[in-house]
Protein backbone atom coordinates (compact mmCIF):
# COMPACT_ATOMS: atom_id res chain seq x y z
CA UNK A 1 -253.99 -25.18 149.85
CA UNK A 2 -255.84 -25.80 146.87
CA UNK A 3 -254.19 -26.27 143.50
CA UNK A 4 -256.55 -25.66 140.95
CA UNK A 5 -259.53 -23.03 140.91
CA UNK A 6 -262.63 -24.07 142.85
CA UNK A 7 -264.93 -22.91 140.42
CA UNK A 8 -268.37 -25.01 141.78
CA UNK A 9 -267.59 -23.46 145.56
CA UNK A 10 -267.07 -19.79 144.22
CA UNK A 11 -270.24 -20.23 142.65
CA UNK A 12 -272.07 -21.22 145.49
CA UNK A 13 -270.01 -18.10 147.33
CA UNK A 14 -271.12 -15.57 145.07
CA UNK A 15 -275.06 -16.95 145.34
CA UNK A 16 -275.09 -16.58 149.18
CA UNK A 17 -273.80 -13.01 149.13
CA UNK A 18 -277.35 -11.97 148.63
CA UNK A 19 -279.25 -14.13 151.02
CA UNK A 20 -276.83 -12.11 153.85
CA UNK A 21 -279.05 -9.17 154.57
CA UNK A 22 -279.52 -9.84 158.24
CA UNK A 23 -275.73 -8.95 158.34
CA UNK A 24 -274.47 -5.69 159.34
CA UNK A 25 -271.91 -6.13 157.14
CA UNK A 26 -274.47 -6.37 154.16
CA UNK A 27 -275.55 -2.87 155.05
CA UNK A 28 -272.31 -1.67 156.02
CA UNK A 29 -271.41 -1.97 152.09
CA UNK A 30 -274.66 -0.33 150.84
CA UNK A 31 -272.50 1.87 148.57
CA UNK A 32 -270.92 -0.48 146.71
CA UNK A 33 -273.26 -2.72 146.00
CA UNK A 34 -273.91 -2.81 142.40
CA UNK A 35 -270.35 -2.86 142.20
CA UNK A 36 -270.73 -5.98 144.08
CA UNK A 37 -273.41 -7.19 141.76
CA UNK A 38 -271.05 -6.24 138.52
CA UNK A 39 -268.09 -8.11 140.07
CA UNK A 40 -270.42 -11.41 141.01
CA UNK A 41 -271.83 -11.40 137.12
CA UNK A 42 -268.50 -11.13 136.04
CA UNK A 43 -266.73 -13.47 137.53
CA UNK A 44 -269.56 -16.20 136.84
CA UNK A 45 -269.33 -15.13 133.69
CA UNK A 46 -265.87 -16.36 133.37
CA UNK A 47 -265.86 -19.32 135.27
CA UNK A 48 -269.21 -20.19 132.69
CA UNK A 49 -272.03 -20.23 135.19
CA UNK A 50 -273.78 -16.80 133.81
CA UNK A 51 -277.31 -18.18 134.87
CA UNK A 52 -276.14 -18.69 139.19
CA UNK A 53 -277.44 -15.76 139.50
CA UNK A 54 -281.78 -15.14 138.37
CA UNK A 55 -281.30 -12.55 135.63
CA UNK A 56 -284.46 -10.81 135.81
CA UNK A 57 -284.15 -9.97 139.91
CA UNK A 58 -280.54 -8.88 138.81
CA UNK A 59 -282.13 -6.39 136.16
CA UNK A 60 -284.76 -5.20 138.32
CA UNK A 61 -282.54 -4.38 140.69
CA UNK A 62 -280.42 -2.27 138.64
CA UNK A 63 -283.26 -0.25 137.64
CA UNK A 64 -284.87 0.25 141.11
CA UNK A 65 -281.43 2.39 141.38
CA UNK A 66 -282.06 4.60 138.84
CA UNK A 67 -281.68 8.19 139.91
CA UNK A 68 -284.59 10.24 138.30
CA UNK A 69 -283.29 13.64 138.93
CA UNK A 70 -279.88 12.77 137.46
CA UNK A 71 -280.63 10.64 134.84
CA UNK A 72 -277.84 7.79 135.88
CA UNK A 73 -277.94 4.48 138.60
CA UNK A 74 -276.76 5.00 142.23
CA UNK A 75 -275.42 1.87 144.23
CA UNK A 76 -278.29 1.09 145.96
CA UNK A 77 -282.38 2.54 145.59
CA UNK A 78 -282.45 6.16 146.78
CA UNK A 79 -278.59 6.42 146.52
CA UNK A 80 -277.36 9.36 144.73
CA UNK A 81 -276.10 8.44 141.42
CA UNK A 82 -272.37 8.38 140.68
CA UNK A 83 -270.18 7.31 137.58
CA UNK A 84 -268.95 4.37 139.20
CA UNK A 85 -272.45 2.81 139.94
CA UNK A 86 -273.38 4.17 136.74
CA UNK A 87 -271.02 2.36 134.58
CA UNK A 88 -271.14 -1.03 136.80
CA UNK A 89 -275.23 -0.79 135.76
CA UNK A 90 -274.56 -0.10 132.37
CA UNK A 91 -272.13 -3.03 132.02
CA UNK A 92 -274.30 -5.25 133.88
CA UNK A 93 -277.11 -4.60 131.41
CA UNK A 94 -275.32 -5.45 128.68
CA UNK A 95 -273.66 -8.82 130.00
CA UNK A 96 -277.76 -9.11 130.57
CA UNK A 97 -278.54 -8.30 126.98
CA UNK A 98 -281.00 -5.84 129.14
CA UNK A 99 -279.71 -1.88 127.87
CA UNK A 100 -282.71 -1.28 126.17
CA UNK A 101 -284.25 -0.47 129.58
CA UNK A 102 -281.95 2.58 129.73
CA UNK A 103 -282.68 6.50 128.72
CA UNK A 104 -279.06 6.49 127.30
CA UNK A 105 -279.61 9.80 126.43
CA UNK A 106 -279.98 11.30 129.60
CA UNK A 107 -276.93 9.04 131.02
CA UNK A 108 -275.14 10.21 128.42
CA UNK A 109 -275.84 13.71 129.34
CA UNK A 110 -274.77 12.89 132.99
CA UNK A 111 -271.76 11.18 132.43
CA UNK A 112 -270.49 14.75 129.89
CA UNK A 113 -271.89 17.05 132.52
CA UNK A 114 -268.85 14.98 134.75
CA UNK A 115 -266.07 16.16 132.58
CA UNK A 116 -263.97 19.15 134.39
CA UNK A 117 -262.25 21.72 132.17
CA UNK A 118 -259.22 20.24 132.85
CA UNK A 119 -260.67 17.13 131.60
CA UNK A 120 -260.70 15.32 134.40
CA UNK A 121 -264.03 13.91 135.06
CA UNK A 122 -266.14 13.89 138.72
CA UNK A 123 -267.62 11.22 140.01
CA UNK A 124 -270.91 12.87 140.53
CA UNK A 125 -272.29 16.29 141.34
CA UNK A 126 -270.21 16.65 144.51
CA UNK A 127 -266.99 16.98 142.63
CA UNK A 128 -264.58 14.41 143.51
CA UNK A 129 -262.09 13.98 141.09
CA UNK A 130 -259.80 10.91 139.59
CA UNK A 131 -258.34 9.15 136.82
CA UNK A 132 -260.53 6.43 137.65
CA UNK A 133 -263.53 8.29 137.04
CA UNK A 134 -262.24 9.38 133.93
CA UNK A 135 -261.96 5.80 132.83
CA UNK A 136 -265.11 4.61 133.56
CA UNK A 137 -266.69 7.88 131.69
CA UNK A 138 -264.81 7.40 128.75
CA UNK A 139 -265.76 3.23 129.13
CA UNK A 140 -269.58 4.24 129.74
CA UNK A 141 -269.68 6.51 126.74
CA UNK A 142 -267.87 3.70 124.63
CA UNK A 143 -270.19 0.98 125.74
CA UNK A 144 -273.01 3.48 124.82
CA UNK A 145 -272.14 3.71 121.63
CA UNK A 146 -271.40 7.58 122.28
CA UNK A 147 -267.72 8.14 122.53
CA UNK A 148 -268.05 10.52 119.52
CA UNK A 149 -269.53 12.74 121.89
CA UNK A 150 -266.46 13.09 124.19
CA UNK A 151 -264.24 15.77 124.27
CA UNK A 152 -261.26 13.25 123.35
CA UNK A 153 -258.13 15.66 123.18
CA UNK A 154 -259.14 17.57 126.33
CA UNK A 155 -259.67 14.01 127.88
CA UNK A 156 -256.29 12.49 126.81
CA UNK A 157 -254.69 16.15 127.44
CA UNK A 158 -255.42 15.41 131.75
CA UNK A 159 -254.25 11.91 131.58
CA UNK A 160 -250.70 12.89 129.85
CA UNK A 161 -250.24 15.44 132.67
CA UNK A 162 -250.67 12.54 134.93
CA UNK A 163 -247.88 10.82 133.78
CA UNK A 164 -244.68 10.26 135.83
CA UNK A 165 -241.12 9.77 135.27
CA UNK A 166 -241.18 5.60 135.80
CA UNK A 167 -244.10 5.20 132.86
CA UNK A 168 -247.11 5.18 135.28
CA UNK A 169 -249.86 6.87 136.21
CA UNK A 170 -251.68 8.63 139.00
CA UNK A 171 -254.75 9.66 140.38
CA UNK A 172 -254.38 13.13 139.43
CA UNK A 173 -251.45 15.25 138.57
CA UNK A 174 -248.50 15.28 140.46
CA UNK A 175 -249.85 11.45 142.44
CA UNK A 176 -247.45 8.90 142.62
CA UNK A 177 -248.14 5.56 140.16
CA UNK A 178 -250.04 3.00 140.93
CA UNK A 179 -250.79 0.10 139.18
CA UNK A 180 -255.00 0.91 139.53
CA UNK A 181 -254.32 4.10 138.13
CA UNK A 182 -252.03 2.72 135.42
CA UNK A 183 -255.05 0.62 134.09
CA UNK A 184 -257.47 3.26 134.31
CA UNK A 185 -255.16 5.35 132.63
CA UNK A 186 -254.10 2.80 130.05
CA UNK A 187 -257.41 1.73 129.41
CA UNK A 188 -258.87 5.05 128.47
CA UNK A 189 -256.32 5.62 126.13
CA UNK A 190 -256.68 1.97 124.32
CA UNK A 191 -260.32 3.00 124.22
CA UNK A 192 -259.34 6.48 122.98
CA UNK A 193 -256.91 4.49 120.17
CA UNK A 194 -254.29 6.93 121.72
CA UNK A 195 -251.90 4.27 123.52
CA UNK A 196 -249.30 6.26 121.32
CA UNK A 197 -248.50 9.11 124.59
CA UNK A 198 -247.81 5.61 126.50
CA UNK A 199 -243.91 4.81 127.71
CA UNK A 200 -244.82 0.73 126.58
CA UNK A 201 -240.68 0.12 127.84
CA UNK A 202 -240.93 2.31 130.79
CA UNK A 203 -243.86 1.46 131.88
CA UNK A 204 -243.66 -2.39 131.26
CA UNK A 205 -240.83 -2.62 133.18
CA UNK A 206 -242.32 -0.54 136.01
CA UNK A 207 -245.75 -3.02 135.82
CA UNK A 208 -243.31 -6.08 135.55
CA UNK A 209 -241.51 -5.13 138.94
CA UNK A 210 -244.66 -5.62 140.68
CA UNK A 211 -244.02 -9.09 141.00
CA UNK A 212 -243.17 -10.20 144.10
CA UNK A 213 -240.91 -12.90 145.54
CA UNK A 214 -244.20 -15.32 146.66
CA UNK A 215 -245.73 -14.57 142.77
CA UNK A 216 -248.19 -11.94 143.95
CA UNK A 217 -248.00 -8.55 142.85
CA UNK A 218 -248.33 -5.26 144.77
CA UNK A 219 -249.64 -1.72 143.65
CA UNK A 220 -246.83 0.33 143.88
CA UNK A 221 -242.93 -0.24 145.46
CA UNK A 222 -242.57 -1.50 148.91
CA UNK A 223 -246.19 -2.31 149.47
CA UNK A 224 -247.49 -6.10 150.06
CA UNK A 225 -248.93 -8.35 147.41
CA UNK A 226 -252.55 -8.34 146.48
CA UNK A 227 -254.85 -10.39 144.84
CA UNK A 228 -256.57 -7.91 142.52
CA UNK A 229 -253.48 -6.79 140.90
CA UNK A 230 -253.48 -9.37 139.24
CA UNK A 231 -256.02 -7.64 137.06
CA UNK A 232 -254.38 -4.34 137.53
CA UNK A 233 -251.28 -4.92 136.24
CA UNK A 234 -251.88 -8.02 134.36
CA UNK A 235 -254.64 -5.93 132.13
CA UNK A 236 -252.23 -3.17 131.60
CA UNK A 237 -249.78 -5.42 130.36
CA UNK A 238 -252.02 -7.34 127.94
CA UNK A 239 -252.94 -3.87 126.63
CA UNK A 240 -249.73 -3.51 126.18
CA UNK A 241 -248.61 -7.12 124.52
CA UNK A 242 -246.19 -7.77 127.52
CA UNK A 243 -248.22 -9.89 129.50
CA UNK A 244 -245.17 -12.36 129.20
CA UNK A 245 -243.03 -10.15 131.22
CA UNK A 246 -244.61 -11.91 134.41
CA UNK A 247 -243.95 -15.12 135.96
CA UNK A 248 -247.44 -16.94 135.00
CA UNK A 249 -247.03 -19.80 136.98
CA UNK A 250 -245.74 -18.15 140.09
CA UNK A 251 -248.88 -15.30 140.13
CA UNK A 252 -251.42 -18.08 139.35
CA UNK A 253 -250.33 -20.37 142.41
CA UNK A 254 -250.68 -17.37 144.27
CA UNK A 255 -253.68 -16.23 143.59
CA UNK A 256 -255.43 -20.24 143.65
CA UNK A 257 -253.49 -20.28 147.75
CA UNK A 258 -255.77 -17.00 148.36
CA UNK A 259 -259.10 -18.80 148.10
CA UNK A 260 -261.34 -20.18 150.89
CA UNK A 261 -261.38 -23.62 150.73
CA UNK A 262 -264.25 -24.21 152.43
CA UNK A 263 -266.57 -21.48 151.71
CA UNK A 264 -265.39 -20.56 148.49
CA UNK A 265 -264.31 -17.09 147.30
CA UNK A 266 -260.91 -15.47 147.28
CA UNK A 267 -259.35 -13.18 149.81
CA UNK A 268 -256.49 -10.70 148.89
CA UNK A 269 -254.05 -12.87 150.43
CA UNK A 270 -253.81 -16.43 151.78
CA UNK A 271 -255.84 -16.86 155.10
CA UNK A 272 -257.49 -13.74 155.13
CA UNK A 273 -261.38 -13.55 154.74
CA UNK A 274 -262.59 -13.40 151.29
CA UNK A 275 -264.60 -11.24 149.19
CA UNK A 276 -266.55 -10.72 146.12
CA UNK A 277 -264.04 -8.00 145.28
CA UNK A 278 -260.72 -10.18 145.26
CA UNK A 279 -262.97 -12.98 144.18
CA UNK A 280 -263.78 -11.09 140.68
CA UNK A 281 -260.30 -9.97 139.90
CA UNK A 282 -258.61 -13.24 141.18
CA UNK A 283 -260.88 -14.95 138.37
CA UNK A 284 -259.89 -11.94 135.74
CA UNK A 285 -256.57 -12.27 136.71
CA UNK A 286 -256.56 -16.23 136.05
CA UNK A 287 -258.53 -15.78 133.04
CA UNK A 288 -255.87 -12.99 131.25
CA UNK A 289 -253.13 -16.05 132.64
CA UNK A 290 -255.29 -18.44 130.13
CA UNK A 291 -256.73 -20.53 133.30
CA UNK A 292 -258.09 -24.02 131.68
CA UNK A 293 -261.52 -23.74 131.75
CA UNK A 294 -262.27 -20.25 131.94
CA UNK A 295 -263.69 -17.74 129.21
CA UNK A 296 -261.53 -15.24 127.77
CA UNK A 297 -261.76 -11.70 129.76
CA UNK A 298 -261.52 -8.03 127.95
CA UNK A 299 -258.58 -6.31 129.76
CA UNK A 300 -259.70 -3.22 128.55
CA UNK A 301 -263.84 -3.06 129.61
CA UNK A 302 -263.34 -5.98 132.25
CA UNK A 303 -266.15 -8.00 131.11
CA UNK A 304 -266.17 -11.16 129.19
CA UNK A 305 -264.62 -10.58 125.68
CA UNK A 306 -266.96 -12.35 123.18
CA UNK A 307 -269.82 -9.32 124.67
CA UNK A 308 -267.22 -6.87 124.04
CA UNK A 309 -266.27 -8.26 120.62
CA UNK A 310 -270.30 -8.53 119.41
CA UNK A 311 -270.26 -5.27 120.20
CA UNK A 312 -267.53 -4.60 117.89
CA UNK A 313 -265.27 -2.82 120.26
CA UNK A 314 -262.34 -4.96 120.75
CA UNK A 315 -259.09 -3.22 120.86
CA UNK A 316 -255.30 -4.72 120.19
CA UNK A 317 -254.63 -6.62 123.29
CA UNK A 318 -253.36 -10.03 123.41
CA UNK A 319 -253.97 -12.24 126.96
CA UNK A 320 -251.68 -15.54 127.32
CA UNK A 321 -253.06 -18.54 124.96
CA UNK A 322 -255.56 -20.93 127.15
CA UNK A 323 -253.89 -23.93 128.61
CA UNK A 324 -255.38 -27.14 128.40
CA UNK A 325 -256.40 -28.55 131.89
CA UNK A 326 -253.96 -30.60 133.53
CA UNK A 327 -255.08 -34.66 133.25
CA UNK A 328 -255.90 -36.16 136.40
């Protein structure tokens, strides 16, 4: 098991994703792939090596996904566009100094056409509904430079109703928290400079209990540990200022035992198969744990934080200080 992060194999890992399309796999996951590409960026972001990936096949992608009739990105060309693809493209753009090539008016217009009168927002015409899609709305129209445009009490009005008794949050009213609903939820809010409706006790004790007896934390009670809440919770709680209410050292030994040794990336537990999923919030989560050698992450947009603070939308959180590496 590997003690430190293997930043030059993850590199190579995230590089080879794209030379897989002879894999049914690489089809399989059609729908999420400019997530995928939004998680890769990221992570090599963090870990410093921005440039693994050619930047202007990256942006040309992106736009070959652009949905005409809707005026927002789907996850792959000739996808339907959705908020979530939409938001990974915008964010990709920008970490690609590359959002000039948008009509931001007419995403903007998509992403408000979303909201639901209760406030909730879809995810695209269809009508699915979720906090999470609320999030990355409110995070689009923020990065856009457009949250003036939002419909901010009627917005923050849904998420209070999907408060529960324990602090969290859920999916929609009435769900049960869980710790990917408490960041969306959280997040919006910070965004929204209305973190006042949050529980911070409550709900930091609820986040803290996450941790597990191995270091890893889990989603909700009595469910197994999970790489990518380490971003999940850990982002909440840096919203929050509690991010010392975990065990650091514990959750960062458990997330380094969850990568591939050989192949590079990280799984969502030690010795399964990884992914660029768990590999992109094992990094985030390392990176809010001040990881030597990593760049500082924004818990609140997820992308690295000196974009996010050019951009002049930093918000009050506070990750743990950056260690110095250990000598060898």
């Amino acid at each position: 098991m590997a003690d430190h992060l293997l930043v030059p194999l993850h590199v190579q890992y995230i590089q080879n994703l794209g030379k897989s399309q002879d894999d049914l796999v690489y089809h399989l996951t059609a729908h999420l792939r400019m997530n995928a590409i939004y998680w890769g960026l990221t992570a090599l972001c963090v870990m410093g090596h921005k440039d693994a990936l050619d930047r202007q096949e990256m942006i040309d992608y992106v736009m070959s996904c652009w949905d005409d009739e809707a005026g927002a990105f789907g996850a792959h060309p000739d996808h339907d566009a959705h908020i979530l693809s939409t938001l990974s493209a915008i964010q990709i753009l920008i970490m690609q100094d590359a959002l000039d090539r948008v009509d931001i008016d007419r995403v903007v217009k998509f992403i408000l056409s979303l909201q639901q009168p209760s406030g909730v927002f879809a995810g695209d015409q269809f009508g699915e509904v979720d906090t999470r899609f609320l999030f990355c709305s409110v995070n689009a129209l923020s990065l856009l430079g457009r949250i003036s445009e939002l419909d901010v009490d009627k917005t923050v009005g849904y998420i209070i109703q999907c408060q529960n008794f324990d602090g969290g949050f859920g999916s929609s009213i009435g769900a049960e928290s869980h710790a990917a609903q408490v960041f969306v939820c959280v997040g919006a809010l910070a965004i929204l400079d209305r973190l006042d409706i949050v529980d911070v006790p409550t709900l930091s004790w609820w986040l803290a209990e996450r941790q597990l007896p191995n270091g890893g934390l889990n989603g909700r009670p009595e469910k197994l540990e999970d790489v990518c809440y380490s971003f999940w919770v850990l982002s909440a709680l840096s919203i929050l200022n509690k991010i010392h209410w975990i065990d650091a050292d514990k959750l960062t030994s458990f997330i380094l035992s969850a990568q591939d040794p050989e192949n590079g990336g990280i799984a969502d537990r030690p010795g399964d198969m990884p992914d660029v999923f768990h590999t992109q919030f094992g990094v985030a989560g390392l990176s809010i744990l001040g990881y030597p050698g990593l760049a500082d992450l924004d818990p609140v947009y997820c992308m690295p934080a000196d974009v996010i603070e050019r951009m002049g939308l930093r918000k009050g959180w506070k990750n743990l200080e950056r260690r110095a590496a250990k000598s060898t």
